[in-house]
PDB file of N, CA and C in Angstrom:
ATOM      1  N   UNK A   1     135.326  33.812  33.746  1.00  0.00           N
ATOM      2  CA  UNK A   1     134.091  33.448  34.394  1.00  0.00           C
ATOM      3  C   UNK A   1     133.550  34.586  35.256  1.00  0.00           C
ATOM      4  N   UNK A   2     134.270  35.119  35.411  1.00  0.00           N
ATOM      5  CA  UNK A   2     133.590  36.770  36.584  1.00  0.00           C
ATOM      6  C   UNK A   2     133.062  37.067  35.908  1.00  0.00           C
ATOM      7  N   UNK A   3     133.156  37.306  34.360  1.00  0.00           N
ATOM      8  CA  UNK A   3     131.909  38.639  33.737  1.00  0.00           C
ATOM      9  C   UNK A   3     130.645  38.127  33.307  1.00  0.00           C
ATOM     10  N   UNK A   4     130.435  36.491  33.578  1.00  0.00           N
ATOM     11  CA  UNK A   4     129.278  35.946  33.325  1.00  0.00           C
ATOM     12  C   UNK A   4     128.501  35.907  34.751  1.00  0.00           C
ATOM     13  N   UNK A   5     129.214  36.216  36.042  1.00  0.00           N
ATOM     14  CA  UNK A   5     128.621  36.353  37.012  1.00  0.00           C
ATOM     15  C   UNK A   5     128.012  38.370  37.388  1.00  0.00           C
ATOM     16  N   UNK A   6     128.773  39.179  36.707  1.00  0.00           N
ATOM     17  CA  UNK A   6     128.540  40.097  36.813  1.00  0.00           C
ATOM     18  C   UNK A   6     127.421  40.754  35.789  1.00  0.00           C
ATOM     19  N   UNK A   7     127.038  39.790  34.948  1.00  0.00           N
ATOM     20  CA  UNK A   7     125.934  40.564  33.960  1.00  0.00           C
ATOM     21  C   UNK A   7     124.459  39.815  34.693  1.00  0.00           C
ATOM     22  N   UNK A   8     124.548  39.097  35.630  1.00  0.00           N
ATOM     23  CA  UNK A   8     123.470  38.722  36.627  1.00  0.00           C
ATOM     24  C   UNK A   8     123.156  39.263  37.669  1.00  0.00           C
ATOM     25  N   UNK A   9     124.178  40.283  38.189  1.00  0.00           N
ATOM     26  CA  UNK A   9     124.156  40.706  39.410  1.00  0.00           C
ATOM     27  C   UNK A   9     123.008  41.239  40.132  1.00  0.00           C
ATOM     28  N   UNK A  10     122.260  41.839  38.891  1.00  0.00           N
ATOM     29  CA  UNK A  10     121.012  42.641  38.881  1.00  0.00           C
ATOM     30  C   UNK A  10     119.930  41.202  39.915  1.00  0.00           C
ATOM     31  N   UNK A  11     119.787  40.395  39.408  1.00  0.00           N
ATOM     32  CA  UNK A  11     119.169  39.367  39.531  1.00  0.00           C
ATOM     33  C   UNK A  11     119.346  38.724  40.775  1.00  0.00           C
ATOM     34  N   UNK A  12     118.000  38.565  41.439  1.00  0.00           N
ATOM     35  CA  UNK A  12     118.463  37.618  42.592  1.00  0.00           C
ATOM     36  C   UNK A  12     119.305  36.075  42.299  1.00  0.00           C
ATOM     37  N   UNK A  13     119.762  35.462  43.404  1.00  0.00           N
ATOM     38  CA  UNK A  13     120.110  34.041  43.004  1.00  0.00           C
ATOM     39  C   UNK A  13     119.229  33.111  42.349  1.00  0.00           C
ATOM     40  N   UNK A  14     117.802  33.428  43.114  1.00  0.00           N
ATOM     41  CA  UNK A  14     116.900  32.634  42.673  1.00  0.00           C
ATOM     42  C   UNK A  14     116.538  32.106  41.424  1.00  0.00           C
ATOM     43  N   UNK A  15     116.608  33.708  40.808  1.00  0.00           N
ATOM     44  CA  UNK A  15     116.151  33.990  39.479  1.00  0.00           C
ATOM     45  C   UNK A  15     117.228  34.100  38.134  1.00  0.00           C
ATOM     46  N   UNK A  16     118.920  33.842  38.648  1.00  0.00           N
ATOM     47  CA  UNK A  16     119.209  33.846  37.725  1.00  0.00           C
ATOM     48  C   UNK A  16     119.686  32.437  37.167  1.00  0.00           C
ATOM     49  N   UNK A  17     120.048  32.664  35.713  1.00  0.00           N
ATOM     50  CA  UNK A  17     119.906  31.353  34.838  1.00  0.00           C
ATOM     51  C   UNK A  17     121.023  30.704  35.302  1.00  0.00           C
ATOM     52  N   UNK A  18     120.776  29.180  34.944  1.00  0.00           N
ATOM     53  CA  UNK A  18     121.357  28.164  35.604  1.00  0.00           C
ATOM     54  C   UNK A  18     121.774  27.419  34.204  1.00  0.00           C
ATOM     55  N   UNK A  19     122.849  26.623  34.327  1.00  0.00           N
ATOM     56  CA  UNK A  19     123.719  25.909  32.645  1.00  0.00           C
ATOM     57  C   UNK A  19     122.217  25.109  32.859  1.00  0.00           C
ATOM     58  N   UNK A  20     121.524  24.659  33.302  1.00  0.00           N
ATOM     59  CA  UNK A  20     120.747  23.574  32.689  1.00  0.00           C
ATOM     60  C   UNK A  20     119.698  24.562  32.068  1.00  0.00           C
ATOM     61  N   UNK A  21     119.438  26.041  32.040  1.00  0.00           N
ATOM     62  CA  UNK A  21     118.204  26.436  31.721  1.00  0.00           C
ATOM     63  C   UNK A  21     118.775  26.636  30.462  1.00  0.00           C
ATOM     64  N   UNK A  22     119.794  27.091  30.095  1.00  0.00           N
ATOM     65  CA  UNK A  22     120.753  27.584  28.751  1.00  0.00           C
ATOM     66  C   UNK A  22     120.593  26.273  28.139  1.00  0.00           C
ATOM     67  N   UNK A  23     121.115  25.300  28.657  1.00  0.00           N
ATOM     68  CA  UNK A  23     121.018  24.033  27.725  1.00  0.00           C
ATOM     69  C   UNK A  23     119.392  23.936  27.068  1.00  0.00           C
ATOM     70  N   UNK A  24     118.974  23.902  27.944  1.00  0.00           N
ATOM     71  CA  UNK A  24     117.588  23.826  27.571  1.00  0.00           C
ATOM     72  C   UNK A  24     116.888  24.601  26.272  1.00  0.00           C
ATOM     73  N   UNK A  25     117.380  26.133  26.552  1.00  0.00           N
ATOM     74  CA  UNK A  25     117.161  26.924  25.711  1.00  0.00           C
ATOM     75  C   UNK A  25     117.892  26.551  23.948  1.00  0.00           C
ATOM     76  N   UNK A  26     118.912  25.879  24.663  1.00  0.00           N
ATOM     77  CA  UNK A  26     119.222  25.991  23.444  1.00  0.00           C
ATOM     78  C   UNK A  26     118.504  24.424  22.723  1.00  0.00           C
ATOM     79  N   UNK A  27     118.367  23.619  23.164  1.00  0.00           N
ATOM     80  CA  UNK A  27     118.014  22.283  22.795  1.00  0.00           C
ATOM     81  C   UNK A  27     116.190  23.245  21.976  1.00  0.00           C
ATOM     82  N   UNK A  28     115.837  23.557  23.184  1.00  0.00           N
ATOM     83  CA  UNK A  28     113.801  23.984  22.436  1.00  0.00           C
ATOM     84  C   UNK A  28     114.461  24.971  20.970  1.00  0.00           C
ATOM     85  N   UNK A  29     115.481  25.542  20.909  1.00  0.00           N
ATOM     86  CA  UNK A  29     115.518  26.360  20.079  1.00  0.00           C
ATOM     87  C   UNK A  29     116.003  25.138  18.368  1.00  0.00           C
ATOM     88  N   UNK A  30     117.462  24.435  19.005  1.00  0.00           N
ATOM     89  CA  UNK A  30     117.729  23.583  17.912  1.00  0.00           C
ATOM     90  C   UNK A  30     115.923  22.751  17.312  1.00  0.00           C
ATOM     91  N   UNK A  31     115.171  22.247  18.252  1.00  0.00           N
ATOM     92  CA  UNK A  31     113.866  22.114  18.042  1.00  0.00           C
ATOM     93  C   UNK A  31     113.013  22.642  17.105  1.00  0.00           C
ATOM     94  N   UNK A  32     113.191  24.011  17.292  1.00  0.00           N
ATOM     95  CA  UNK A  32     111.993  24.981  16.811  1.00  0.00           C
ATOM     96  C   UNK A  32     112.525  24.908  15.146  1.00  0.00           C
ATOM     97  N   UNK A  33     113.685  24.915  15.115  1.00  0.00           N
ATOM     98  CA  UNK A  33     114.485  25.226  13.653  1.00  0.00           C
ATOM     99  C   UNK A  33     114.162  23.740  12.653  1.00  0.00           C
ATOM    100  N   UNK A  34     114.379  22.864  13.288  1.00  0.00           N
ATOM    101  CA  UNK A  34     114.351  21.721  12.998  1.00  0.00           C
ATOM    102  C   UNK A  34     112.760  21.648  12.444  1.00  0.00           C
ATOM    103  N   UNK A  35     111.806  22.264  13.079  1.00  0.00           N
ATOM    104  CA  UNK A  35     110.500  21.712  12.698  1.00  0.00           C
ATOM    105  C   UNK A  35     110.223  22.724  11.685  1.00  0.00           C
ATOM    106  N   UNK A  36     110.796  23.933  11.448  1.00  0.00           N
ATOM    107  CA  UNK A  36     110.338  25.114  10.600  1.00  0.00           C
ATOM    108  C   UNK A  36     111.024  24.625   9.829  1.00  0.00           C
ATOM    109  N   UNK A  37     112.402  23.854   9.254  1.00  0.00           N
ATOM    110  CA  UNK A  37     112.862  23.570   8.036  1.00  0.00           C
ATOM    111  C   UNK A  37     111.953  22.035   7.789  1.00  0.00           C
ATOM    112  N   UNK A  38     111.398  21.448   8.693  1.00  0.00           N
ATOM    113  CA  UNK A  38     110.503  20.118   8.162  1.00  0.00           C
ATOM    114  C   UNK A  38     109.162  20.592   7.568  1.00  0.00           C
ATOM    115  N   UNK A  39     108.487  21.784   7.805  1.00  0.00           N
ATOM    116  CA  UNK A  39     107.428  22.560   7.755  1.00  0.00           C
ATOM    117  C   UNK A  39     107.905  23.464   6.343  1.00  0.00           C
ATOM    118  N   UNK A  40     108.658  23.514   6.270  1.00  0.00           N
ATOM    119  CA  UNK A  40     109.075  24.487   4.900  1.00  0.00           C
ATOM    120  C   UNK A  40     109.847  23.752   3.309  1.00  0.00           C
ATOM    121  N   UNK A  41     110.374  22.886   3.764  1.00  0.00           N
ATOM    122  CA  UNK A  41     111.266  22.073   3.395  1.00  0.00           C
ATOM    123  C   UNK A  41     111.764  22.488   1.836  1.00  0.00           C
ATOM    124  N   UNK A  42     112.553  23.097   2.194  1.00  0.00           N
ATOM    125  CA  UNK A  42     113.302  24.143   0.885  1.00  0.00           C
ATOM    126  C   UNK A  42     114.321  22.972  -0.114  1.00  0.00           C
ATOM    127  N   UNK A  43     114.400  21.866   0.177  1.00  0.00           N
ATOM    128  CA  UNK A  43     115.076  21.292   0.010  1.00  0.00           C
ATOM    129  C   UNK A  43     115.435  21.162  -1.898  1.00  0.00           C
ATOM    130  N   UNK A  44     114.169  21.230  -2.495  1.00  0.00           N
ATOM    131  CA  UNK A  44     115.261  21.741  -4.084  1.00  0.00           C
ATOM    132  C   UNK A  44     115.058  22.721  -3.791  1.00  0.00           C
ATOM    133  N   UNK A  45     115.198  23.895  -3.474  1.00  0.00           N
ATOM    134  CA  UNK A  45     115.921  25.251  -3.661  1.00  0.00           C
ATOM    135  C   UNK A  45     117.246  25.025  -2.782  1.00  0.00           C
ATOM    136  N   UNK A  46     117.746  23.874  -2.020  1.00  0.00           N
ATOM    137  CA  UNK A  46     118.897  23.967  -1.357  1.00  0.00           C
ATOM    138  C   UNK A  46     119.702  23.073  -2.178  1.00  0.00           C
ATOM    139  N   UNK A  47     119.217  22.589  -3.109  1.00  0.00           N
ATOM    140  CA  UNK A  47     120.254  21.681  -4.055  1.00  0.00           C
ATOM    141  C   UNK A  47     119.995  22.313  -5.164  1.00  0.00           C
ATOM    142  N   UNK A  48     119.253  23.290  -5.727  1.00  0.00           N
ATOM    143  CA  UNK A  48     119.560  24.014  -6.908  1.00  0.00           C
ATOM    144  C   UNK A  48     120.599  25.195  -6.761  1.00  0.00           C
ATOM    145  N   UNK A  49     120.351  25.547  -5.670  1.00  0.00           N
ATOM    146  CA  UNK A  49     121.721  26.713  -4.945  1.00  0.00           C
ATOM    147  C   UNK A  49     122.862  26.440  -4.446  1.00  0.00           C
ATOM    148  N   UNK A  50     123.102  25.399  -4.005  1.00  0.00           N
ATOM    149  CA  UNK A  50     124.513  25.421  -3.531  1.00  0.00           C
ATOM    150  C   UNK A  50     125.295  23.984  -4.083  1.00  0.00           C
ATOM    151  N   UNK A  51     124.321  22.616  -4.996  1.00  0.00           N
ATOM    152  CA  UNK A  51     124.894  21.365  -5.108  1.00  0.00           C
ATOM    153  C   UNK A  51     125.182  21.468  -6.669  1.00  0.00           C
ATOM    154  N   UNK A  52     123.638  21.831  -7.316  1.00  0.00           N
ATOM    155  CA  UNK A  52     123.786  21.793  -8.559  1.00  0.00           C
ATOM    156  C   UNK A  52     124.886  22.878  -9.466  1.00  0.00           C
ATOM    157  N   UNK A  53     125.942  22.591 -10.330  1.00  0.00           N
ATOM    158  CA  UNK A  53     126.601  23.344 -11.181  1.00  0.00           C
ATOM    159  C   UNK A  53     125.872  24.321 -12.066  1.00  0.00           C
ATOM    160  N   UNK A  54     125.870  25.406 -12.505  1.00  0.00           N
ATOM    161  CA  UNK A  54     124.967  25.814 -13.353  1.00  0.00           C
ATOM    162  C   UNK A  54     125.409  25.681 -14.996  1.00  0.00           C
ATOM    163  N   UNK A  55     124.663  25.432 -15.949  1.00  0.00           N
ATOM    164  CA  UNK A  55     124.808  24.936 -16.726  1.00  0.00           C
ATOM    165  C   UNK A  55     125.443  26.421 -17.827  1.00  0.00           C
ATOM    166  N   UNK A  56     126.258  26.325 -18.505  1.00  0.00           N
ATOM    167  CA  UNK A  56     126.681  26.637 -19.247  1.00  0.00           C
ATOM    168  C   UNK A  56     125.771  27.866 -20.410  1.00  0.00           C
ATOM    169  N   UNK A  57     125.974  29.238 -20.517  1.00  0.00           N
ATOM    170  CA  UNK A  57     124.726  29.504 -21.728  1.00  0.00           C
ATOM    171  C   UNK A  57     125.412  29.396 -23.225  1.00  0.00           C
ATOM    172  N   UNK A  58     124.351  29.204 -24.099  1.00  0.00           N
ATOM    173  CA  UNK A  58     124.465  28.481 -25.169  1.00  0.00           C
ATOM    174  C   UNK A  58     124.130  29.886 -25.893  1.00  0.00           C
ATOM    175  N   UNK A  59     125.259  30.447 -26.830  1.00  0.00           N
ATOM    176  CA  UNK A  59     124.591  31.650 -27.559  1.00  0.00           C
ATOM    177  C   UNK A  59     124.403  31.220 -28.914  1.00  0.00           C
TER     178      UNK A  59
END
């Protein structure tokens, strides 16, 4: 735990990050991902790539 207090040092108290701002960050971020894969929605290219077997070639 010291070297997470020492890469702040620079920083007043005021200003440095607090576990609830990290949580935070990370929650808007799980967010942002969540809406760019609902916005994109790759979803058959994610079951043609990793679910579906590929079929056999026929010479």
């Amino acid at each position: 735990m010291a070297g997470e207090a020492t890469i702040f040092k620079f920083l007043s108290p005021r200003l440095r990050p607090q576990p609830i701002d990290i949580s935070a960050a990370a929650l808007w971020g799980v967010a942002a991902a969540s809406t760019a894969l609902y916005l994109v929605q790759p979803f058959d290219w994610l079951k043609k790539t990793f679910f579906e077997k590929p079929k056999p070639e026929e010479k």
